[in-house]
N, C-alpha and C. Protein backbone atom coordinates (compact mmCIF):
# COMPACT_ATOMS: atom_id res chain seq x y z
N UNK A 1 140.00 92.97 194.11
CA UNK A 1 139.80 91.60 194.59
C UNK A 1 139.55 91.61 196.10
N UNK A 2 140.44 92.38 196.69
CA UNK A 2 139.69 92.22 197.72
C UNK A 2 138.75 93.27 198.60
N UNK A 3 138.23 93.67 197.84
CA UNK A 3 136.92 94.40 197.90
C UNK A 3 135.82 93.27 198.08
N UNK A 4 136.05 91.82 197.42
CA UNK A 4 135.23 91.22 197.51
C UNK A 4 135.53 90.07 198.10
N UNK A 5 136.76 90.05 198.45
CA UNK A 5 137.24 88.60 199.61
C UNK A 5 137.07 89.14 200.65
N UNK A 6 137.33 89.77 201.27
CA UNK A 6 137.34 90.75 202.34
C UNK A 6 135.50 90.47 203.16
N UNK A 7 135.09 91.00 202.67
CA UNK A 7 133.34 90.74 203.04
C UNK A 7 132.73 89.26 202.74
N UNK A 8 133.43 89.23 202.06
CA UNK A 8 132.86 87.13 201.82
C UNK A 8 133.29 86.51 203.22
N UNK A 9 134.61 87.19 203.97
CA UNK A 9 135.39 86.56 204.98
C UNK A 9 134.74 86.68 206.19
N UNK A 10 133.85 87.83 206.09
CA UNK A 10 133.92 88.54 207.37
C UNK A 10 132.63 87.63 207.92
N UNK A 11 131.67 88.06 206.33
CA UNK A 11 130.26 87.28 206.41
C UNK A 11 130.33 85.70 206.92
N UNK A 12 131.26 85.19 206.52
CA UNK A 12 131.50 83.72 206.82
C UNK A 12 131.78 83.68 208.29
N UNK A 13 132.99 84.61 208.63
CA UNK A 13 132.99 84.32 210.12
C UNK A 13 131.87 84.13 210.75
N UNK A 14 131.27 85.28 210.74
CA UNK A 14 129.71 85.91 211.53
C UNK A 14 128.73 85.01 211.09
N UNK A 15 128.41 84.29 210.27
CA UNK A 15 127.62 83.07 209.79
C UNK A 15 128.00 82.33 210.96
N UNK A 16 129.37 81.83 211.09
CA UNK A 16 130.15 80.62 211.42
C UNK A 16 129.93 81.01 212.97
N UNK A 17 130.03 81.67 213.62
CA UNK A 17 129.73 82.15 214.89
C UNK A 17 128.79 82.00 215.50
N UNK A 18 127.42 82.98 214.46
CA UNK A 18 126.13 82.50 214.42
C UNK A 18 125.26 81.27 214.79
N UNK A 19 125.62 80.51 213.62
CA UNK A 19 125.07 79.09 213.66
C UNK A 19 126.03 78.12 214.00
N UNK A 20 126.95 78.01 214.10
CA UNK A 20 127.80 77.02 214.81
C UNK A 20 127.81 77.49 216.13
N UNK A 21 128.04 78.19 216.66
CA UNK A 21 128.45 78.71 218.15
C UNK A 21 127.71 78.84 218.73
N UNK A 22 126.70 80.30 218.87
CA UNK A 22 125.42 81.12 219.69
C UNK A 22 124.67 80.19 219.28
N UNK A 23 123.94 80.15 218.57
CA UNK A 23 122.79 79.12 218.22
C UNK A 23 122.23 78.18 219.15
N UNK A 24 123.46 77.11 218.65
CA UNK A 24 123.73 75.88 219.43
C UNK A 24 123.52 75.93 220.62
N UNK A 25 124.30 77.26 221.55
CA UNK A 25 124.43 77.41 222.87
C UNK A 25 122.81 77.88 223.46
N UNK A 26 122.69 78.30 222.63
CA UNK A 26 120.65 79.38 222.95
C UNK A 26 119.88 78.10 223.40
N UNK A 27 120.16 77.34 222.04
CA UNK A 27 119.02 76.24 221.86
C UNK A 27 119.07 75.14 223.36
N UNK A 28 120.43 75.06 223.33
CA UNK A 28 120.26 74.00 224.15
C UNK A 28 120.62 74.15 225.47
N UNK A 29 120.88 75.65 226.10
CA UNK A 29 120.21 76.25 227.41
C UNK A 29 118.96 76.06 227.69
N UNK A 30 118.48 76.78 226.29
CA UNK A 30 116.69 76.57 226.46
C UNK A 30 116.14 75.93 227.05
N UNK A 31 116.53 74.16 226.20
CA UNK A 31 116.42 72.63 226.31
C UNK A 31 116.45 72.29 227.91
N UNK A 32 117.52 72.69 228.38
CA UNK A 32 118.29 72.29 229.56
C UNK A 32 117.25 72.94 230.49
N UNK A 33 116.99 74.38 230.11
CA UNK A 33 116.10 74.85 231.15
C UNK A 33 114.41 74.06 231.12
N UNK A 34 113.86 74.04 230.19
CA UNK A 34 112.26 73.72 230.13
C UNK A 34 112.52 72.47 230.21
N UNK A 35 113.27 71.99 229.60
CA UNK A 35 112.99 70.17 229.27
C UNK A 35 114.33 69.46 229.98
N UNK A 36 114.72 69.99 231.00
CA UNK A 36 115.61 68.77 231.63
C UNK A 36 116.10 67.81 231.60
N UNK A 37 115.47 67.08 231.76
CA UNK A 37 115.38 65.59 231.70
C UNK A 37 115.74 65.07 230.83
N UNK A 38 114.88 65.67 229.36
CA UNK A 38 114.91 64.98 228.15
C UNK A 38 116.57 65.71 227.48
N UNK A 39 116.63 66.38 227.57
CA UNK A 39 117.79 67.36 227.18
C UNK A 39 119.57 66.02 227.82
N UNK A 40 118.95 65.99 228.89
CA UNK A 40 120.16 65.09 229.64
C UNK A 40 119.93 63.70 228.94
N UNK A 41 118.82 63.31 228.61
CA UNK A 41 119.08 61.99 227.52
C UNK A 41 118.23 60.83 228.26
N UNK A 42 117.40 61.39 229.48
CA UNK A 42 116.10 60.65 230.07
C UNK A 42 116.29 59.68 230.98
N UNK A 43 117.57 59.75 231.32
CA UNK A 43 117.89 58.56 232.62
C UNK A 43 117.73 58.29 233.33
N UNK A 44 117.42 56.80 233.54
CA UNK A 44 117.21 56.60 234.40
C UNK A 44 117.81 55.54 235.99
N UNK A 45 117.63 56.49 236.65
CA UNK A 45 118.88 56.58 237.56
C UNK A 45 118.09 54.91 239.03
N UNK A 46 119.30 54.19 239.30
CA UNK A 46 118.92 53.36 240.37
C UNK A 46 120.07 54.17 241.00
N UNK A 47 119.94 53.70 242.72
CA UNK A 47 121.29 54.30 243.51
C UNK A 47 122.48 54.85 243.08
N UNK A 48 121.93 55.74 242.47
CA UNK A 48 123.26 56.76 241.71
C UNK A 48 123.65 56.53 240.63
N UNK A 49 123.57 55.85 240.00
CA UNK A 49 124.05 55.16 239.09
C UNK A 49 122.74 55.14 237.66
N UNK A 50 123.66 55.13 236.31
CA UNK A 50 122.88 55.44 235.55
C UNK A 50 122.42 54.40 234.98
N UNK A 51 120.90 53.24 234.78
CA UNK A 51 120.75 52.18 234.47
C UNK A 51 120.24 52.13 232.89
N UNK A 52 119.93 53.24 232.71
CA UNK A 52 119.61 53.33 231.44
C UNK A 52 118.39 54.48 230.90
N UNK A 53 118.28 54.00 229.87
CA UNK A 53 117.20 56.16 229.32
C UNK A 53 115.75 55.13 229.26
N UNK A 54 114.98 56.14 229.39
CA UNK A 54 113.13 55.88 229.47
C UNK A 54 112.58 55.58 228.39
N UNK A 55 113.41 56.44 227.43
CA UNK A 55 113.56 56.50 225.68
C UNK A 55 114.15 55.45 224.41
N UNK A 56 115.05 54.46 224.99
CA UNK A 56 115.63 53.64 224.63
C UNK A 56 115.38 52.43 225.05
N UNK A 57 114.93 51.45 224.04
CA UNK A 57 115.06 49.93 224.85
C UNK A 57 116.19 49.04 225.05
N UNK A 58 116.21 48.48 225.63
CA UNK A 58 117.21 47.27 226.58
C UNK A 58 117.03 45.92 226.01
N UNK A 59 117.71 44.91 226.34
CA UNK A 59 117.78 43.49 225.97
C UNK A 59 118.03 43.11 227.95
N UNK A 60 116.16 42.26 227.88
CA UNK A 60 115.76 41.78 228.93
C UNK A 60 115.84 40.11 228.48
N UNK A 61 116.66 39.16 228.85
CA UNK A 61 116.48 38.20 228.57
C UNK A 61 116.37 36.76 229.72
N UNK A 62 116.15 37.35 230.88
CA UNK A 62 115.93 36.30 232.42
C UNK A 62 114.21 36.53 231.84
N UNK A 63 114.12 35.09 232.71
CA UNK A 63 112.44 34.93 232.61
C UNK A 63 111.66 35.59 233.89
N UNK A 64 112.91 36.50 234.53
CA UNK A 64 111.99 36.97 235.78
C UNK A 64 111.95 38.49 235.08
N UNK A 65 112.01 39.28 234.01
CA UNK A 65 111.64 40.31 233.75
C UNK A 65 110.99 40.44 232.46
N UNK A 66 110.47 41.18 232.13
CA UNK A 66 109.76 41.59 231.26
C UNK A 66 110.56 41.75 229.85
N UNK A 67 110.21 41.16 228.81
CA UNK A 67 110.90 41.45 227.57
C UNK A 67 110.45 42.77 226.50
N UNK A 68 111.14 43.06 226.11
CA UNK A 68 110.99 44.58 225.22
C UNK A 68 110.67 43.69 223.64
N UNK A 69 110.11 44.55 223.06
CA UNK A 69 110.25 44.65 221.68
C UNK A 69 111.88 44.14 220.71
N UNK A 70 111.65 43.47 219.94
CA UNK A 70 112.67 43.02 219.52
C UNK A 70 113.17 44.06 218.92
N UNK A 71 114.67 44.19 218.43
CA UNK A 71 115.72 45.21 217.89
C UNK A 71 115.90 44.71 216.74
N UNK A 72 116.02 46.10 215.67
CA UNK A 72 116.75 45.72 214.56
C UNK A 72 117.95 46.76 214.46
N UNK A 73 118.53 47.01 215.22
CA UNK A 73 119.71 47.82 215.03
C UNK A 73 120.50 47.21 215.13
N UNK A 74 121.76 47.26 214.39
CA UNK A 74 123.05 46.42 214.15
C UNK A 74 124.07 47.05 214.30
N UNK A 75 125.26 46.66 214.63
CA UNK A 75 125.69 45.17 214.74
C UNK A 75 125.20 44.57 215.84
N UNK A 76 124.78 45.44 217.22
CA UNK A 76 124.23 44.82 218.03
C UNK A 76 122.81 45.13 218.73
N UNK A 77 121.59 44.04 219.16
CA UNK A 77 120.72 44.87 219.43
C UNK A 77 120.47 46.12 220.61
N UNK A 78 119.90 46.85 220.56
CA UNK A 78 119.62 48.65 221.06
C UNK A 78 120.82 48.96 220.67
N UNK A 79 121.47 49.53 219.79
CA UNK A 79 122.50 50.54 219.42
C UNK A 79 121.55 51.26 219.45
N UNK A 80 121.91 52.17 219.95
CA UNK A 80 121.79 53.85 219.63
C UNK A 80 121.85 54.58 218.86
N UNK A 81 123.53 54.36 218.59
CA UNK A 81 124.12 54.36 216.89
C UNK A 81 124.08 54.34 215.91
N UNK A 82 122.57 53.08 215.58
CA UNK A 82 122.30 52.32 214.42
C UNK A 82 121.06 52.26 214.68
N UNK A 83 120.03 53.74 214.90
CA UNK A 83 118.79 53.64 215.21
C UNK A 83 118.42 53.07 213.62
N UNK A 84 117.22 52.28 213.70
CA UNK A 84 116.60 51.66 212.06
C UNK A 84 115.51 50.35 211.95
N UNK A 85 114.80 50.24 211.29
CA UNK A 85 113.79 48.85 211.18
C UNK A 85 115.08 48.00 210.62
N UNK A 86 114.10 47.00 210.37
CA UNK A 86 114.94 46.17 209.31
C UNK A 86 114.77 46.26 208.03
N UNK A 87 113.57 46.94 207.82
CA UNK A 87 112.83 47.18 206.19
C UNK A 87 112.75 45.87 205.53
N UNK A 88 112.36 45.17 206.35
CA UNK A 88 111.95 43.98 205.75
C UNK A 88 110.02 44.32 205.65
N UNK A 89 109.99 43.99 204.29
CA UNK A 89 108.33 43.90 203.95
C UNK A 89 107.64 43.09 204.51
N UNK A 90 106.44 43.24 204.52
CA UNK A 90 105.68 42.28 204.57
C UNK A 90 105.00 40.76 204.46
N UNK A 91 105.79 40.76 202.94
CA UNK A 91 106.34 39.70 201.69
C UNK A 91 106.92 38.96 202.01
N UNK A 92 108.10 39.79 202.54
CA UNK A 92 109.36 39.10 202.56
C UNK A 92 109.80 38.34 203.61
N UNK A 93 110.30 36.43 202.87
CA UNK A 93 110.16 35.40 204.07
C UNK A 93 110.94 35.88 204.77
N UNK A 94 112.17 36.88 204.90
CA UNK A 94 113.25 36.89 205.72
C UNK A 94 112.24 37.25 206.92
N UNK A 95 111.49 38.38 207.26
CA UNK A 95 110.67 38.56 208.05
C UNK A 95 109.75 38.08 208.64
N UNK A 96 108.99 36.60 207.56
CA UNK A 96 108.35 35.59 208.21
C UNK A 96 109.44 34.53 209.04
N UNK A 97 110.19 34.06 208.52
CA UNK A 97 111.00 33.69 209.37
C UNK A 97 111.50 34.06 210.63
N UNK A 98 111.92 35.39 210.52
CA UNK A 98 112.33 35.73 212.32
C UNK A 98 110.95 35.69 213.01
N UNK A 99 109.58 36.34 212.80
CA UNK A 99 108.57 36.45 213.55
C UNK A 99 108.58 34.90 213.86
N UNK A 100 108.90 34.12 213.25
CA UNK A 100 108.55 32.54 213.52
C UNK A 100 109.20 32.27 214.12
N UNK A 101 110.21 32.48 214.49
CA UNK A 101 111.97 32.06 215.20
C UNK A 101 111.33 32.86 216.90
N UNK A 102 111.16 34.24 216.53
CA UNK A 102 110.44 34.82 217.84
C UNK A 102 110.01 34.00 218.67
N UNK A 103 108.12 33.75 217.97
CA UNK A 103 107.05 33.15 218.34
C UNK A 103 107.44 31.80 219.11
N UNK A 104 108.40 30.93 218.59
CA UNK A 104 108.84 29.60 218.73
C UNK A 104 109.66 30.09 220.14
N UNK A 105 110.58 30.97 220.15
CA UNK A 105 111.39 31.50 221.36
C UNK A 105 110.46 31.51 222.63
N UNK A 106 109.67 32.55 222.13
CA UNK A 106 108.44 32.95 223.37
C UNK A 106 107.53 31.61 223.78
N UNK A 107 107.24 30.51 223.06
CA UNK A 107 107.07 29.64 223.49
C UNK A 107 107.50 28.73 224.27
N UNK A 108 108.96 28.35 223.60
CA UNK A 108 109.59 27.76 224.59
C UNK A 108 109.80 28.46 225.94
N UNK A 109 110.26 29.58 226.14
CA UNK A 109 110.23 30.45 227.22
C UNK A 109 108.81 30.41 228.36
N UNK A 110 107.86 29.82 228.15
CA UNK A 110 106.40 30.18 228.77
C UNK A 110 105.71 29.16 227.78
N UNK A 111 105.99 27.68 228.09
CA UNK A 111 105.28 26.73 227.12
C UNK A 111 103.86 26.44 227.89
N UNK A 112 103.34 26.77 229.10
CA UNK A 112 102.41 26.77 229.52
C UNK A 112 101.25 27.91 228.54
N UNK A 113 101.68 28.62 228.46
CA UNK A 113 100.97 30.08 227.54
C UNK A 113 100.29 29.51 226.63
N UNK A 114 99.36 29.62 226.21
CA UNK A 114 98.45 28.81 224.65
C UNK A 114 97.75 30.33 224.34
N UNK A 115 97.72 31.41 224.77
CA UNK A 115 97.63 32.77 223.92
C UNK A 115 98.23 32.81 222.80
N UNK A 116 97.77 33.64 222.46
CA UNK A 116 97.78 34.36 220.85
C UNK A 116 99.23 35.46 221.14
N UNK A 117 100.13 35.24 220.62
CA UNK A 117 101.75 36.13 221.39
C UNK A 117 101.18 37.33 220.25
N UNK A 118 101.54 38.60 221.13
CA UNK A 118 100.86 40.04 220.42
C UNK A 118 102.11 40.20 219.48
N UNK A 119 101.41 41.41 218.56
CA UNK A 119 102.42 41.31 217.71
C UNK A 119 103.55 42.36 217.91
N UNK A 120 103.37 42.65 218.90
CA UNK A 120 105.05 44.03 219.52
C UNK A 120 105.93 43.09 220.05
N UNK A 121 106.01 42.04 220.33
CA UNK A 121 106.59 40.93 221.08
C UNK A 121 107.79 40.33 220.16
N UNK A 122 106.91 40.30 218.77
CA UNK A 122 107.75 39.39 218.00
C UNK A 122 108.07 40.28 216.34
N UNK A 123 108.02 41.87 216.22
CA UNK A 123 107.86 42.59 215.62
C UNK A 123 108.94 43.44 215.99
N UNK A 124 110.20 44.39 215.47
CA UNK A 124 110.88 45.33 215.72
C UNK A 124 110.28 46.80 215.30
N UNK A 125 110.54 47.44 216.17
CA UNK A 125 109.87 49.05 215.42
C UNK A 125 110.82 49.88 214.62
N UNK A 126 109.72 50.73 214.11
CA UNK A 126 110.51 51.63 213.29
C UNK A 126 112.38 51.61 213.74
N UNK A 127 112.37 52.11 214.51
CA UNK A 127 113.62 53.04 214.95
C UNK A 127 114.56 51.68 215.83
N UNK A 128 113.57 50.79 215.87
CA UNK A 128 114.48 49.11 216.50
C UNK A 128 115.32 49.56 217.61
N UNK A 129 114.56 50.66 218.42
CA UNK A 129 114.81 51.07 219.72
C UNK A 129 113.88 51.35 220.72
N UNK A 130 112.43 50.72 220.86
CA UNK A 130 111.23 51.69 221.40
C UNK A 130 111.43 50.46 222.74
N UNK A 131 111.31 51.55 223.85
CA UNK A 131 111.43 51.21 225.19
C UNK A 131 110.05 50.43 225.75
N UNK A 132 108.70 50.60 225.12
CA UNK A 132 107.62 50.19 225.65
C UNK A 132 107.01 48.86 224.84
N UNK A 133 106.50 48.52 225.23
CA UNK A 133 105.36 47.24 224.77
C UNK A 133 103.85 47.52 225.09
N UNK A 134 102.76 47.14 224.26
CA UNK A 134 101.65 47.09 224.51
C UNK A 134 100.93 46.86 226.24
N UNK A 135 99.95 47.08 226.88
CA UNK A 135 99.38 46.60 227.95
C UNK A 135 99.18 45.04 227.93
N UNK A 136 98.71 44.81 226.32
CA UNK A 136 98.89 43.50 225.80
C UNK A 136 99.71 42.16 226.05
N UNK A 137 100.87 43.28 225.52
CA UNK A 137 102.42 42.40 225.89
C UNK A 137 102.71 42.02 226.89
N UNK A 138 102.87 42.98 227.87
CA UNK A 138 103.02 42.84 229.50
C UNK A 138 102.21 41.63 229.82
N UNK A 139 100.90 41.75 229.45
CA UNK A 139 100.16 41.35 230.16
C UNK A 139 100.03 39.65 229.47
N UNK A 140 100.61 39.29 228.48
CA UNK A 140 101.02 38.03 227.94
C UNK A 140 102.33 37.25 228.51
N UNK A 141 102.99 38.31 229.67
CA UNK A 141 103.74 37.75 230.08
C UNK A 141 103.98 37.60 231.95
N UNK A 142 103.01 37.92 232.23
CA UNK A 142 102.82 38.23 233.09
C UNK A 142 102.93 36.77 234.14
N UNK A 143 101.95 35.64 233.79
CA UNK A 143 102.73 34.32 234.30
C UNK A 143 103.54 34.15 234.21
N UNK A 144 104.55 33.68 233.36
CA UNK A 144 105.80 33.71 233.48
C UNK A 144 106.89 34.32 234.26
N UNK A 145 107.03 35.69 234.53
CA UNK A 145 107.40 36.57 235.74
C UNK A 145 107.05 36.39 236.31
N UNK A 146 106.13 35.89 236.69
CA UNK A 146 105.39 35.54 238.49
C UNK A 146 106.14 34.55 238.92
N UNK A 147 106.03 33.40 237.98
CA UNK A 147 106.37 32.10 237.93
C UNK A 147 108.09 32.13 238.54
N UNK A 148 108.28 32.93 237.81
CA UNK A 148 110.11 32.62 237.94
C UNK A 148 110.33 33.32 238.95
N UNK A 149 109.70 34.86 239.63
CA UNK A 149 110.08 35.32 240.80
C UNK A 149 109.27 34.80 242.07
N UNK A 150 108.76 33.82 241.41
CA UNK A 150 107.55 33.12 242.37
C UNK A 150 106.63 34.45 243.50
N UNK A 151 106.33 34.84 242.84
CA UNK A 151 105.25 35.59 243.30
C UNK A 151 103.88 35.60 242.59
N UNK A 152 102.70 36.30 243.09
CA UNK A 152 101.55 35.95 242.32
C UNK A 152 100.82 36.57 241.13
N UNK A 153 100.61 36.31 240.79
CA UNK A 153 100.54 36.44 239.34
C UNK A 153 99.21 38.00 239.41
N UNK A 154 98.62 38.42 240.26
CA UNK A 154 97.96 39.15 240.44
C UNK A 154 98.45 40.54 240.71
N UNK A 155 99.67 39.95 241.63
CA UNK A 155 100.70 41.00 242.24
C UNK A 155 101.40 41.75 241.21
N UNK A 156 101.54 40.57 240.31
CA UNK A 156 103.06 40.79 239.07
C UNK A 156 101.47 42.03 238.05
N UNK A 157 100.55 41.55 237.67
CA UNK A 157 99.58 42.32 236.89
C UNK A 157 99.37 43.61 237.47
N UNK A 158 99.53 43.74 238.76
CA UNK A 158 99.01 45.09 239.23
C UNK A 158 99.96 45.94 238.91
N UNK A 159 101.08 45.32 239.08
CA UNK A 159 102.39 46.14 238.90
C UNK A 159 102.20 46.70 237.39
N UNK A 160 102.02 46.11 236.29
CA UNK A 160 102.05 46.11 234.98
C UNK A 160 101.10 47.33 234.68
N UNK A 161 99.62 47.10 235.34
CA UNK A 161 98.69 48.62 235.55
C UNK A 161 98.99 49.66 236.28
N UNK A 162 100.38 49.35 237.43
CA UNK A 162 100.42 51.11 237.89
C UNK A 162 101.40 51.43 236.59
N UNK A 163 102.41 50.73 235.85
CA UNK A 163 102.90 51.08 235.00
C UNK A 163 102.40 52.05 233.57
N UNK A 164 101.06 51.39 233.26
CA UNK A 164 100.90 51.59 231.88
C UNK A 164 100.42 52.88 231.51
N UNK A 165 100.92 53.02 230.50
CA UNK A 165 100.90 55.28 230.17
C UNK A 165 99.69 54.94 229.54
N UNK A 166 98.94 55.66 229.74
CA UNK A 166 97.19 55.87 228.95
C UNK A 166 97.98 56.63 227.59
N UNK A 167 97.59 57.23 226.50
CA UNK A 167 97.18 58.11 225.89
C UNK A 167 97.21 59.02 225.75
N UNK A 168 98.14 60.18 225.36
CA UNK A 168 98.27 61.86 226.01
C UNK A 168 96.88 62.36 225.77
N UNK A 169 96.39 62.80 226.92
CA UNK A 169 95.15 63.39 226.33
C UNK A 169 94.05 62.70 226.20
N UNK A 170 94.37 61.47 226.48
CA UNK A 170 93.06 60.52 226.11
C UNK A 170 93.14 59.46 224.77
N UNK A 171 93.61 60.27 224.20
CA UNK A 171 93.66 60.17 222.34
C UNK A 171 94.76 59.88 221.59
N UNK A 172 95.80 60.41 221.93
CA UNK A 172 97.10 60.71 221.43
C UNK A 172 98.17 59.51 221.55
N UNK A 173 97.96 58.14 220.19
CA UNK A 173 98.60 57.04 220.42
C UNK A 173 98.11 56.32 221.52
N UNK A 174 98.94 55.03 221.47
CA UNK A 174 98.28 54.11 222.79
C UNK A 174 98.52 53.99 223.67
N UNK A 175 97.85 53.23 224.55
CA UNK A 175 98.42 52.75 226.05
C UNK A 175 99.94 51.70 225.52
N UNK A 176 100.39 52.07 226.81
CA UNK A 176 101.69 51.87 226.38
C UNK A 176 102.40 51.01 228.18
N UNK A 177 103.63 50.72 227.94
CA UNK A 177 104.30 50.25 229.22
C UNK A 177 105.98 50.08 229.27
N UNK A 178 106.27 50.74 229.74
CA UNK A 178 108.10 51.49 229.57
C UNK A 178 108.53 49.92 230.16
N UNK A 179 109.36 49.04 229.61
CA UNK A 179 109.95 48.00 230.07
C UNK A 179 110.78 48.15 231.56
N UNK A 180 111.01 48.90 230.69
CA UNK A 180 112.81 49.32 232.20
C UNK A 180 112.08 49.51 233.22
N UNK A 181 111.21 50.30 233.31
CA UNK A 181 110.38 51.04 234.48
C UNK A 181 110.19 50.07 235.27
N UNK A 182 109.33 49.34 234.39
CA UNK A 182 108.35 47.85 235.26
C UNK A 182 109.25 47.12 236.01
N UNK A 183 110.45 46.41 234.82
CA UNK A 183 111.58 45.91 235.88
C UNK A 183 112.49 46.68 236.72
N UNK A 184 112.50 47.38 236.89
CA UNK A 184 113.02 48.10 238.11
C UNK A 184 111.89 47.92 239.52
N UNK A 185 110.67 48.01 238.89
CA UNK A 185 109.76 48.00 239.77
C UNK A 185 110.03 46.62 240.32
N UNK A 186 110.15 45.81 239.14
CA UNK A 186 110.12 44.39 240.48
C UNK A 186 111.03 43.94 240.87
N UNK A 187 112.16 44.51 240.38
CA UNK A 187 113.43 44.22 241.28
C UNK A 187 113.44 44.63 242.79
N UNK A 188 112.42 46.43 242.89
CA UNK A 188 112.20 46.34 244.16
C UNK A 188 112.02 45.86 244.96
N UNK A 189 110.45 45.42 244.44
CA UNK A 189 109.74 44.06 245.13
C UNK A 189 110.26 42.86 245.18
N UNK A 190 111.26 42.97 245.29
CA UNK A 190 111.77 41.56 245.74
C UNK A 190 112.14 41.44 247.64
């Protein structure tokens, strides 16, 4: 018997060492060395202080900043925790209803606006955590932020274009615009 407990034990340790222990430690030296940043969890830092990741969206709700993509992570929106859509179909009124509840929000918020509100605005993503919005989006809201930080509305747009990520490569997904980024940016500019 233990001819054959004996080596089952040993193997398990050395498994258990293996892939629980060294592994782990290899991999995420590696991480730490090539990919920095992302490895530390993408933060992003105001005067020392950690305001939040590049990777994760926020709940922007003053009319002087820019709003993110709506959340479906629960119990509260951006958990981390509870990355997820809502898996609500297409079909299904529960989902016509909130886009309508949205749309009606964003109106009242910017009742001057008679645009067409894009659909990342009033739509949650996959993972009901994505930090960016369309060039679109930004740019549907762009009076409104002007308006409330009373600055000009040209000023507030330019800002929105040094922001916006092209395309990796040209090709690779869309133009895009990191929320946090932007408002940080105009908190500067103040």
């Amino acid at each position: 018997m233990t001819s054959i407990v004996r080596p089952c034990l040993v193997l398990f340790t050395a498994l258990t060492v293996v892939t629980g222990a060294f592994y782990p430690l290899v991999v995420t030296g590696a991480a730490r060395l090539v990919f920095a940043d992302e490895a530390a969890g993408s933060l992003v830092m105001k005067d020392g202080k950690a305001v939040g990741s590049s990777l994760i969206g926020q709940s922007f709700a003053d009319p002087g900043h820019f709003w993110g993509r709506p959340s479906a992570t629960a119990p509260a929106a951006y958990n981390a925790q509870a990355s997820g859509g809502s898996n609500l179909g297409p079909l299904n009124p529960a989902l016509a209803d909130a886009v309508k509840g949205r749309i009606e929000a964003l109106r009242a918020a910017d009742p001057g606006n008679h645009a067409a509100v894009p659909v990342d605005l009033v739509t949650a993503s996959a993972s009901g955590l994505d930090p960016h919005i369309s060039p679109a989006a930004a740019a549907w809201q762009v009076a409104r932020v002007a308006k409330a930080r009373h600055l000009p509305a040209e000023g507030v747009q330019k800002l929105v274009d040094q922001h916006t990520e092209q395309p990796v490569l040209g090709w690779f997904g869309e133009a895009r615009v990191n929320v946090l980024a932007l408002n940080l940016s105009l908190d500067a500019a103040r």
